[in-house]
Protein backbone atom coordinates (compact mmCIF):
# COMPACT_ATOMS: atom_id res chain seq x y z
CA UNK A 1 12.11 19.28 35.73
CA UNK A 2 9.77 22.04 34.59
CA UNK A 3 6.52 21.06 32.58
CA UNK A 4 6.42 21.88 28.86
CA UNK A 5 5.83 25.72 28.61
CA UNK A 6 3.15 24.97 26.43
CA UNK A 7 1.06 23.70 28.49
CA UNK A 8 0.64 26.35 30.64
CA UNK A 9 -2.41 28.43 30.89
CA UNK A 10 -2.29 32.06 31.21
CA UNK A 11 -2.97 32.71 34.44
CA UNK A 12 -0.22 29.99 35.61
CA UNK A 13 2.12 32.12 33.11
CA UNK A 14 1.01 35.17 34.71
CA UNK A 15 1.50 33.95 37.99
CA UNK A 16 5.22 32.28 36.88
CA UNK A 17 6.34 35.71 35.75
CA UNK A 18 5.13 37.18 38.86
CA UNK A 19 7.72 35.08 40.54
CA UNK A 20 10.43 36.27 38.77
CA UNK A 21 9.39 39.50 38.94
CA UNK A 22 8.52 40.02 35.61
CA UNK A 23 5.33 42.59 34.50
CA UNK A 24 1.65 40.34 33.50
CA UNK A 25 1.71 41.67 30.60
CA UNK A 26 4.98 39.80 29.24
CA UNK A 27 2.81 36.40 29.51
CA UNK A 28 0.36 38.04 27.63
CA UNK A 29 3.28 38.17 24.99
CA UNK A 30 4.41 35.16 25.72
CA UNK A 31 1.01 32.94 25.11
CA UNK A 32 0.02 34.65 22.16
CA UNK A 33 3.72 33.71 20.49
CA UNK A 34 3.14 30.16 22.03
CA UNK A 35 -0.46 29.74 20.91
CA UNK A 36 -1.87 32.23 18.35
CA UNK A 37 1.92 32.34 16.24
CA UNK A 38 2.92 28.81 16.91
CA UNK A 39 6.39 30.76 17.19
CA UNK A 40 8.92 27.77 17.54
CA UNK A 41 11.62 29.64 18.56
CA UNK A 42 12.54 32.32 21.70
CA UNK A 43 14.26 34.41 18.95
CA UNK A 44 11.03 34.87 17.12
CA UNK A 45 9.63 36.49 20.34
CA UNK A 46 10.88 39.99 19.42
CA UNK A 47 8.60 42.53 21.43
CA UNK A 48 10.12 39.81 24.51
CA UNK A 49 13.60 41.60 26.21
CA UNK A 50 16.54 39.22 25.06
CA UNK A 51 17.60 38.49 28.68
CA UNK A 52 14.15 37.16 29.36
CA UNK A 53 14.42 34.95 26.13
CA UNK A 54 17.60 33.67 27.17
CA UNK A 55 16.43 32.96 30.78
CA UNK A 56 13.01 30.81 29.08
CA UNK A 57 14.98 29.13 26.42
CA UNK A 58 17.48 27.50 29.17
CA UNK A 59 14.17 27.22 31.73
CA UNK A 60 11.93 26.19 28.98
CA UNK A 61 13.48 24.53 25.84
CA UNK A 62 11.20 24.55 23.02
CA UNK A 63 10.80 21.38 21.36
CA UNK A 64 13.72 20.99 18.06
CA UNK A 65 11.62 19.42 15.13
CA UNK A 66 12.59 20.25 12.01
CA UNK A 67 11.39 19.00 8.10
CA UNK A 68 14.32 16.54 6.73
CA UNK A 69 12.89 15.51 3.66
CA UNK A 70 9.31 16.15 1.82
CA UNK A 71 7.68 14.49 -1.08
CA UNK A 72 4.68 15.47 -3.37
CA UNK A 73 2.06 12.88 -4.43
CA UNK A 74 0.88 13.28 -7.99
CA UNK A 75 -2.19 14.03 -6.38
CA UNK A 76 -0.97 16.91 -4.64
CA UNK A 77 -0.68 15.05 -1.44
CA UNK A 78 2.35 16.39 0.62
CA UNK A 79 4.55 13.58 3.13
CA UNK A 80 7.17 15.20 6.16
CA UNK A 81 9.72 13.20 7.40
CA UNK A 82 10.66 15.11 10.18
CA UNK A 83 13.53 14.96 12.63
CA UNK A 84 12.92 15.70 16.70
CA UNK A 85 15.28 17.18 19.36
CA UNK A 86 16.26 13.65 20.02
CA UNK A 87 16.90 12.54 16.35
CA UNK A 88 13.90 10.52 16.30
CA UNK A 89 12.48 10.16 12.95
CA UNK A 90 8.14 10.55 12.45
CA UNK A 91 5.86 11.31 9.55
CA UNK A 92 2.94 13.20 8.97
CA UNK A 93 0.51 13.88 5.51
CA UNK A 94 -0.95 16.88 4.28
CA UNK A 95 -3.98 16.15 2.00
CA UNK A 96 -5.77 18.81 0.04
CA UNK A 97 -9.18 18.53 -1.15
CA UNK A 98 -11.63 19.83 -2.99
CA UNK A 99 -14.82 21.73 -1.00
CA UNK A 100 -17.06 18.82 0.01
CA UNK A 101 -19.77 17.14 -2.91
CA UNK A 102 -23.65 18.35 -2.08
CA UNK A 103 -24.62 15.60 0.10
CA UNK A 104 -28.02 16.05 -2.31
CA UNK A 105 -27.19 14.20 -4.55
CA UNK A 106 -26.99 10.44 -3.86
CA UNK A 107 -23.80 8.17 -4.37
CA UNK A 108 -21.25 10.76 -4.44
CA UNK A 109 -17.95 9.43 -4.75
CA UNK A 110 -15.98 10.86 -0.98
CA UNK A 111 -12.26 11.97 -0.97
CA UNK A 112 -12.11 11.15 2.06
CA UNK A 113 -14.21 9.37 4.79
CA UNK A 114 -14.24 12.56 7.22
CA UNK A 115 -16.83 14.02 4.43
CA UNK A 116 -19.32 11.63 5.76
CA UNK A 117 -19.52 13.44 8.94
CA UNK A 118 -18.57 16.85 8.19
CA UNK A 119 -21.22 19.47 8.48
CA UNK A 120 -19.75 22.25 6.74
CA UNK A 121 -16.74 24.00 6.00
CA UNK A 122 -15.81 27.47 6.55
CA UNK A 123 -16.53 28.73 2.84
CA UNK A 124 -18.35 26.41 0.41
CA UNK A 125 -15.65 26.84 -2.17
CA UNK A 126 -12.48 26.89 -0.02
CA UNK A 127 -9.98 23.67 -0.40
CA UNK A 128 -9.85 21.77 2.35
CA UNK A 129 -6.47 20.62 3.84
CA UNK A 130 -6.41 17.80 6.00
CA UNK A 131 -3.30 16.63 8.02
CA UNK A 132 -2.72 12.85 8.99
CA UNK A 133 -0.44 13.52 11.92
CA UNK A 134 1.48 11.03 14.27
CA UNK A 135 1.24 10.68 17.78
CA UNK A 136 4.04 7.60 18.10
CA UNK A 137 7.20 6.86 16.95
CA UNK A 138 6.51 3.68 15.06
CA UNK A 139 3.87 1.39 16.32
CA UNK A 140 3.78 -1.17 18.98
CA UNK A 141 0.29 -3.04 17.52
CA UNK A 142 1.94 -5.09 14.93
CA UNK A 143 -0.90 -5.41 12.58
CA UNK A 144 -0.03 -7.51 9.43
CA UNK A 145 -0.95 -4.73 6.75
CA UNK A 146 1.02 -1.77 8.34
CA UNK A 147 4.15 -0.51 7.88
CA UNK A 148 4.52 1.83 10.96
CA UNK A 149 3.65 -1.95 13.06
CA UNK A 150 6.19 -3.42 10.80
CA UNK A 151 8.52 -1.35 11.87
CA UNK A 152 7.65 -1.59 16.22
CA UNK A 153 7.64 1.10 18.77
CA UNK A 154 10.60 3.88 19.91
CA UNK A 155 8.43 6.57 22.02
CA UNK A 156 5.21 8.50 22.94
CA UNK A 157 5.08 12.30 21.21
CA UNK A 158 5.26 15.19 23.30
CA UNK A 159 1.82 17.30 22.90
CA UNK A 160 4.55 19.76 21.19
CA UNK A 161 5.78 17.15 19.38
CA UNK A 162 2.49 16.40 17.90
CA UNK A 163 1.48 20.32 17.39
CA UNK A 164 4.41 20.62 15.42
CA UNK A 165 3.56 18.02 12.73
CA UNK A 166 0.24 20.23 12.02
CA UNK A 167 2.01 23.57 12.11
CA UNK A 168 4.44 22.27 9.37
CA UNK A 169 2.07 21.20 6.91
CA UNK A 170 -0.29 24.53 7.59
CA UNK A 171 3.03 26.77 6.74
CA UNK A 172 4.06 24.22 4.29
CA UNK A 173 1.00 25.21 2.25
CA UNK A 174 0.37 28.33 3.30
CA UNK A 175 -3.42 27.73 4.64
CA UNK A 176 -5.16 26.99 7.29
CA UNK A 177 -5.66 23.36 8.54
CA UNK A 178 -9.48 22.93 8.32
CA UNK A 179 -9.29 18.93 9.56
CA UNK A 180 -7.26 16.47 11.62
CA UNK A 181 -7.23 12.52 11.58
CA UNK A 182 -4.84 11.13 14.29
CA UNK A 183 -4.23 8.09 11.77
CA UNK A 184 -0.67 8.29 11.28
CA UNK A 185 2.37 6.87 13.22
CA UNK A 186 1.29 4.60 16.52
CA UNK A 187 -2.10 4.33 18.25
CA UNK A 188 -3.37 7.40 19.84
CA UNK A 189 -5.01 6.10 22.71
CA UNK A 190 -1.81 4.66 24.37
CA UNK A 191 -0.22 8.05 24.21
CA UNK A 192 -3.52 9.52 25.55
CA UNK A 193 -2.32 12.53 27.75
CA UNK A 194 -0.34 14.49 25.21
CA UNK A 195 -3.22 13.55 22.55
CA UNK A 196 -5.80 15.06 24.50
CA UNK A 197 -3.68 17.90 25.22
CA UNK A 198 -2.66 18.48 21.40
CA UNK A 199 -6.25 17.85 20.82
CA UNK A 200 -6.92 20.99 22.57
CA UNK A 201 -4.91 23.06 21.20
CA UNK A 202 -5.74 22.70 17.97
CA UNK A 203 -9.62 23.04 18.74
CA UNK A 204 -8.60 26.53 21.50
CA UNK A 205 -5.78 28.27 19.77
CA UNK A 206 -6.21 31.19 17.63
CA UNK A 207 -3.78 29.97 15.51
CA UNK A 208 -5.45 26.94 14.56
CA UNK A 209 -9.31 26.95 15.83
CA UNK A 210 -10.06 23.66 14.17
CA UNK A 211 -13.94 22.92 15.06
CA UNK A 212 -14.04 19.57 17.41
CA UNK A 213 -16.06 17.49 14.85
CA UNK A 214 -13.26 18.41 12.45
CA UNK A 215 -11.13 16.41 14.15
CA UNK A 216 -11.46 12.73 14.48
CA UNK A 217 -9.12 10.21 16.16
CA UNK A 218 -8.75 6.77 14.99
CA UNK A 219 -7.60 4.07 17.40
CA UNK A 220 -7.71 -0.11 16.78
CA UNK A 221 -9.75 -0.19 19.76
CA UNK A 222 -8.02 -0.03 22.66
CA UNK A 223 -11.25 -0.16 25.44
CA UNK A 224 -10.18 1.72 28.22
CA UNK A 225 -8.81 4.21 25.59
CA UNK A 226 -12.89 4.74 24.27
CA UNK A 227 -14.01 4.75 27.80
CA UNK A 228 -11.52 7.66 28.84
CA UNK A 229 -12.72 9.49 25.43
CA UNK A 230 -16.80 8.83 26.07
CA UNK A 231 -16.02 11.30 28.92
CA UNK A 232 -14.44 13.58 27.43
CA UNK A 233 -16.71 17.16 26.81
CA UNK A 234 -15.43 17.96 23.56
CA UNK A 235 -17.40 16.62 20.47
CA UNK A 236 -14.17 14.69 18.41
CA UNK A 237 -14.63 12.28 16.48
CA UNK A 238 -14.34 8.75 16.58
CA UNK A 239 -13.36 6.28 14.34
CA UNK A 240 -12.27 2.51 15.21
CA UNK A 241 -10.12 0.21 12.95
CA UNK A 242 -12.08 -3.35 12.95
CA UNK A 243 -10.91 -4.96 9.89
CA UNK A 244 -13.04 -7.82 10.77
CA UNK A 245 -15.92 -9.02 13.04
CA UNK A 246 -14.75 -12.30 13.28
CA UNK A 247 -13.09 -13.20 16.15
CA UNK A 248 -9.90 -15.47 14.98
CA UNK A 249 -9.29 -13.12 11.78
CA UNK A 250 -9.33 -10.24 13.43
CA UNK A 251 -6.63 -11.84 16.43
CA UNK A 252 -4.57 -12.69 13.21
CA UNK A 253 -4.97 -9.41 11.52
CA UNK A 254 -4.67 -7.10 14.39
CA UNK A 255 -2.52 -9.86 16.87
CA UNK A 256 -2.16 -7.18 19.86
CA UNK A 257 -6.08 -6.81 20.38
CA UNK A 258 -6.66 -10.21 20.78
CA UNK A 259 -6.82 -9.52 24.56
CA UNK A 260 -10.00 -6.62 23.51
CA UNK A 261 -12.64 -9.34 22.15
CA UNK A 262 -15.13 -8.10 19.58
CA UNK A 263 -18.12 -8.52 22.31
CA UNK A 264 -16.45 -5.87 24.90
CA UNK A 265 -15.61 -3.64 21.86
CA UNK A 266 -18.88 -3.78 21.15
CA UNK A 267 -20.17 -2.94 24.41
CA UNK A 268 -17.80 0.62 24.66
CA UNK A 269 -18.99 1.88 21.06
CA UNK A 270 -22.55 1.34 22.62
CA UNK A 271 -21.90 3.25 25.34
CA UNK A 272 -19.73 5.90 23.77
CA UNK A 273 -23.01 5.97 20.99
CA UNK A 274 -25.67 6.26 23.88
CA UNK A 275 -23.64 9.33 26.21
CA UNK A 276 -22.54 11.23 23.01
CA UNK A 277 -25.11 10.72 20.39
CA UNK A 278 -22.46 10.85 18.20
CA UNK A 279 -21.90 8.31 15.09
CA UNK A 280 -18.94 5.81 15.11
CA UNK A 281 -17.40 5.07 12.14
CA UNK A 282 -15.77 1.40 11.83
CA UNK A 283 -12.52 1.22 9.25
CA UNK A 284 -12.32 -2.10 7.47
CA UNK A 285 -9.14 -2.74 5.19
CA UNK A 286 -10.31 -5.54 2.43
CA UNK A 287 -7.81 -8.43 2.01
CA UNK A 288 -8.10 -10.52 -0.52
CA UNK A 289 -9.38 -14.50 0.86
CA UNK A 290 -8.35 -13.09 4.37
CA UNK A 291 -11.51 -10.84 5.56
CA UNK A 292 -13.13 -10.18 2.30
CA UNK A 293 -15.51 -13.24 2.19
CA UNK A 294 -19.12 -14.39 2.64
CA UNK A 295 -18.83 -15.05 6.04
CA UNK A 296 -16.79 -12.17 6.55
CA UNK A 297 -19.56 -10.01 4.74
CA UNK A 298 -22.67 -11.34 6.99
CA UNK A 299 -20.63 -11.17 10.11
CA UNK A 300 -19.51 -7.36 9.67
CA UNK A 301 -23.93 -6.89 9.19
CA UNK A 302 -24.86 -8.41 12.22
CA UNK A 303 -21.93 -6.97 13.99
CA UNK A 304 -23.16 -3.38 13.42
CA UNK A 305 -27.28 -4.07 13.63
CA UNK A 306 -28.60 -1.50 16.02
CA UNK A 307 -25.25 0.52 16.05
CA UNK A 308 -25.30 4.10 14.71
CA UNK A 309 -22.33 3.87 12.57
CA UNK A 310 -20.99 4.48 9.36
CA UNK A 311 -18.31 2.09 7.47
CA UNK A 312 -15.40 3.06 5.63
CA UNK A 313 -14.23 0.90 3.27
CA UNK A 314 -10.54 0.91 2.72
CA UNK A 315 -8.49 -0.89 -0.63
CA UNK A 316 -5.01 -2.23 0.02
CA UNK A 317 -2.28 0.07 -0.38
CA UNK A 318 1.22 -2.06 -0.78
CA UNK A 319 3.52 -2.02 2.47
CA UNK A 320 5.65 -4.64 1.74
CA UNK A 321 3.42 -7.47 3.83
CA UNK A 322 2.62 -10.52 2.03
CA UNK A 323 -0.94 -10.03 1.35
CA UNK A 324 -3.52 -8.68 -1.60
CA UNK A 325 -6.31 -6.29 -1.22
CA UNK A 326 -9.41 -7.25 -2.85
CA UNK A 327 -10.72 -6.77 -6.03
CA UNK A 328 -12.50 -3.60 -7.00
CA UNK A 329 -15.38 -5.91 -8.21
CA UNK A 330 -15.84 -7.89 -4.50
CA UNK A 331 -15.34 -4.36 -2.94
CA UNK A 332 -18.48 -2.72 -4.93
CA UNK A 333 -20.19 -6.16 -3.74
CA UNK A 334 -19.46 -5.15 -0.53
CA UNK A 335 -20.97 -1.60 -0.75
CA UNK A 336 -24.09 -2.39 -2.38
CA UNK A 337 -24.75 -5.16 0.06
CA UNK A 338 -24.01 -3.36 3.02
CA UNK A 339 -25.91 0.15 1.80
CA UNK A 340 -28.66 -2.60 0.93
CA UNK A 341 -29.03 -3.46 4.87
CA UNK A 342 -29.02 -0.07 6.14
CA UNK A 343 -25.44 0.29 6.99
CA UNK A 344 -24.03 3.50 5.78
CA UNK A 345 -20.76 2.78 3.85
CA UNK A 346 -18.66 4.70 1.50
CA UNK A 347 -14.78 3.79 0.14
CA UNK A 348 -11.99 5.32 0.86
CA UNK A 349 -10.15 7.07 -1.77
CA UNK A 350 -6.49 6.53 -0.69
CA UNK A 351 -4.25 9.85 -1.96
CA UNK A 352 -0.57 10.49 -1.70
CA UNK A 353 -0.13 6.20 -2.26
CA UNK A 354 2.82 7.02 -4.83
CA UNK A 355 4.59 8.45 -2.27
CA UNK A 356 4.06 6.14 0.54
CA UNK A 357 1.17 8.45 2.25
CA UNK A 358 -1.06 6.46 2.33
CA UNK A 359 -3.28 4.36 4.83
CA UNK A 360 -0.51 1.74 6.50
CA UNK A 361 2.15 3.04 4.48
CA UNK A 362 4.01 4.89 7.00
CA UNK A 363 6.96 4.01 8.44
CA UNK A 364 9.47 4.38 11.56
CA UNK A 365 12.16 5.49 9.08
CA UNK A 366 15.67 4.19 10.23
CA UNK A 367 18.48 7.31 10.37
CA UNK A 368 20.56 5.17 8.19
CA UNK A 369 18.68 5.63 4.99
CA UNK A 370 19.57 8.91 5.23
C-alpha cells in the first residue's frame, strides 16, 4: 500500500515522478496544491494533465471528509460534525477571539488560556481564530466529566484526517487559523505519529504557517507520550490535564491513568521544564465536593512548588455525567489563593457551551442520530 501522498517531501515527489517518467516540475505543482492550497481534490489540480490526475487519484486517494452538520454558538463559536471516507463521525471547534488584553494591566480577564503564553499575534488588532481539532474518534480514557470518554474509542486520525478539521474551519470563516489546541476528540499522545506529522504541517505549510508556540497540545498525561515530545525540536506547547494532585481522586476522576502515578508525572514535566525551558500549564476541571476542597486546594500548591507552570482553571460544562462543577464563589477562592502562593492561574472562559463546544462536551456522535 502506498503512504499518504501527503506526506511526502518534495524531493521524494520529485524523485516518484521521475519514475513514471513524469517532468520535476509537475511535483512542484503537485506540493504546492497539497500544501500551500490544501486542494482536497485531484480535480482542483487544474494546471496538472487529467491523465496524470486520474493515475494519482487511483495511486493516491485523497482523504473523503466532508462537513455534515455545523452549529453557531451565541458567542460566535462555530462546531463541525464532519463525516470521513469511512463514515466515521469526529468534531472539531472554531473559536474567534478578540486581539489579546495588554498583559500591562494586571487581572485581565483571558478568553482563553493560550493568552497566557502567547507572545504576540500577527497584527495587534486582528481577531484571533483558534481551532479545537480532534485527533481520535471518541476517546478510550474514560474520564468521568467527558463526553468524547463517555462515548469510548473507534480509531486513530490520519495526519490528513486531522489537517482537514483545521482547513474546514479556516475556509469556514474565511481567515487564517492563528492557533491550535489538540483538545478535542481522544488523547493526542496515543495517536502520536500522525499528530506530530499534522503538527508539522500546520507550523511548515504556506498555507497555514501557524508559529510553534501557537500551537499547544493537551494530553491527560500519558508519560512516555511527554518523554517522546521533550525531544522533539519544535517549540509546541504543552499543556497536561491533572484535575487533581491527589492520588485516589485523580484514579477516580481520570480511571485510565491510574497506572501513570502523580510522582512519575511529576518527574517528566521536570524534565520536559529543565531541556525546553518552556512553561507547562496544568488543566484542573473544579467539581463540586469531588476535587474542589481544602485538601484538594493545599495538595494542588505543593504539587506545583518549584515547577514553572501556569494553572488553568476550568468550570463544569454539563455532559450528561452525574456530577456539579463548583461554585463561582469556591472557584475565585481558588484563584486568589493560588495567585497568593506564586502559582500563576487564570480561568477558563468556556465559549461555544450552548452548542456543545465546549471543554468535555464533545462527543463520538452515533450515525443514527442522523
Amino acid at each position: 500500500m502506498n503512504k499518504d501522498i501527503y506526506s511526502y517531501s518534495i524531493d521524494e515527489l520529485q524523485s516518484l515522478f521521475g519514475e513514471l517518467g513524469l517532468p520535476r516540475f509537475r511535483a512542484q505543482q503537485l506540493f504546492e496544491w497539497l500544501h500551500t492550497h490544501n486542494a482536497i481534490s485531484y480535480d482542483q489540480m487544474t494546471n496538472l494533465p487529467k491523465a496524470l490526475r486520474q493515475q494519482l487519484s487511483i495511486a493516491f486517494p485523497l482523504s473523503r471528509t466532508t462537513l455534515k452538520e455545523k452549529q453557531t454558538s451565541s458567542d460566535g463559536t462555530r462546531k463541525y460534525l464532519l463525516e470521513l471516507s469511512d463514515n466515521e463521525l469526529v468534531e472539531s471547534v472554531g473559536i474567534p477571539s478578540p486581539p489579546p488584553a495588554d498583559k500591562s494591566v494586571p487581572n485581565v480577564s483571558r478568553e482563553t488560556f493560550l493568552d497566557d503564553f502567547m507572545p504576540s499575534t500577527p497584527s495587534n488588532d486582528m481577531q484571533r481564530l483558534t481551532v479545537c481539532f480532534s485527533t481520535q474518534v471518541g476517546c478510550g480514557m474514560g474520564c468521568v466529566f467527558c463526553a468524547t470518554g463517555q462515548e469510548g474509542l473507534s480509531r486513530n486520525l490520519s495526519a490528513q484526517e486531522i489537517v482537514d478539521q483545521v482547513v474546514t474551519v479556516q475556509q469556514d470563516f474565511g481567515q487564517r487559523v492563528s492557533n491550535l489546541v489538540a483538545m478535542g476528540q481522544g488523547e493526542p499522545f496515543l495517536n502520536y505519529e500522525n499528530l506530530m506529522m499534522a503538527l508539522r504541517r500546520f507550523n511548515t505549510d504556506k498555507g497555514f504557517q501557524i508559529g510553534a508556540r501557537h500551537i499547544t497540545v493537551s494530553t491527560c498525561g500519558i508519560l512516555q507520550g511527554i518523554q517522546q515530545f521533550t525531544q522533539e525540536p519544535e517549540q509546541f506547547t504543552l499543556a497536561v490535564s491533572l484535575h487533581s494532585a491527589v492520588q485516589v481522586k485523580r484514579n477516580y476522576i481520570m480511571p485510565a491513568l491510574a497506572s501513570q502515578p502523580l510522582d512519575q508525572l511529576r518527574s517528566v514535566i521536570e524534565e520536559y521544564i529543565s531541556k525546553t525551558r518552556r512553561r507547562i500549564t496544568f488543566e484542573y476541571l473544579l467539581l463540586q465536593d469531588i476535587n474542589d476542597t481544602e485538601e484538594d486546594l493545599l495538595a494542588l500548591i505543593e504539587y506545583c512548588k518549584g515547577l514553572l507552570c501556569h494553572i488553568n482553571l476550568i468550570p463544569f460544562n454539563e455532559t450528561g455525567a452525574a456530577l456539579q462543577g463548583s461554585s463561582m464563589d469556591r472557584i475565585k477562592v481558588w484563584l486568589q489563593r493560588l495567585n497568593a502562593n506564586n502559582i500563576s492561574t487564570t480561568l477558563r472562559h468556556s465559549k461555544g457551551a450552548d452548542i456543545a463546544g465546549a471543554c468535555g462536551q464533545l462527543k463520538n456522535v452515533s450515525r443514527e442520530t442522523f
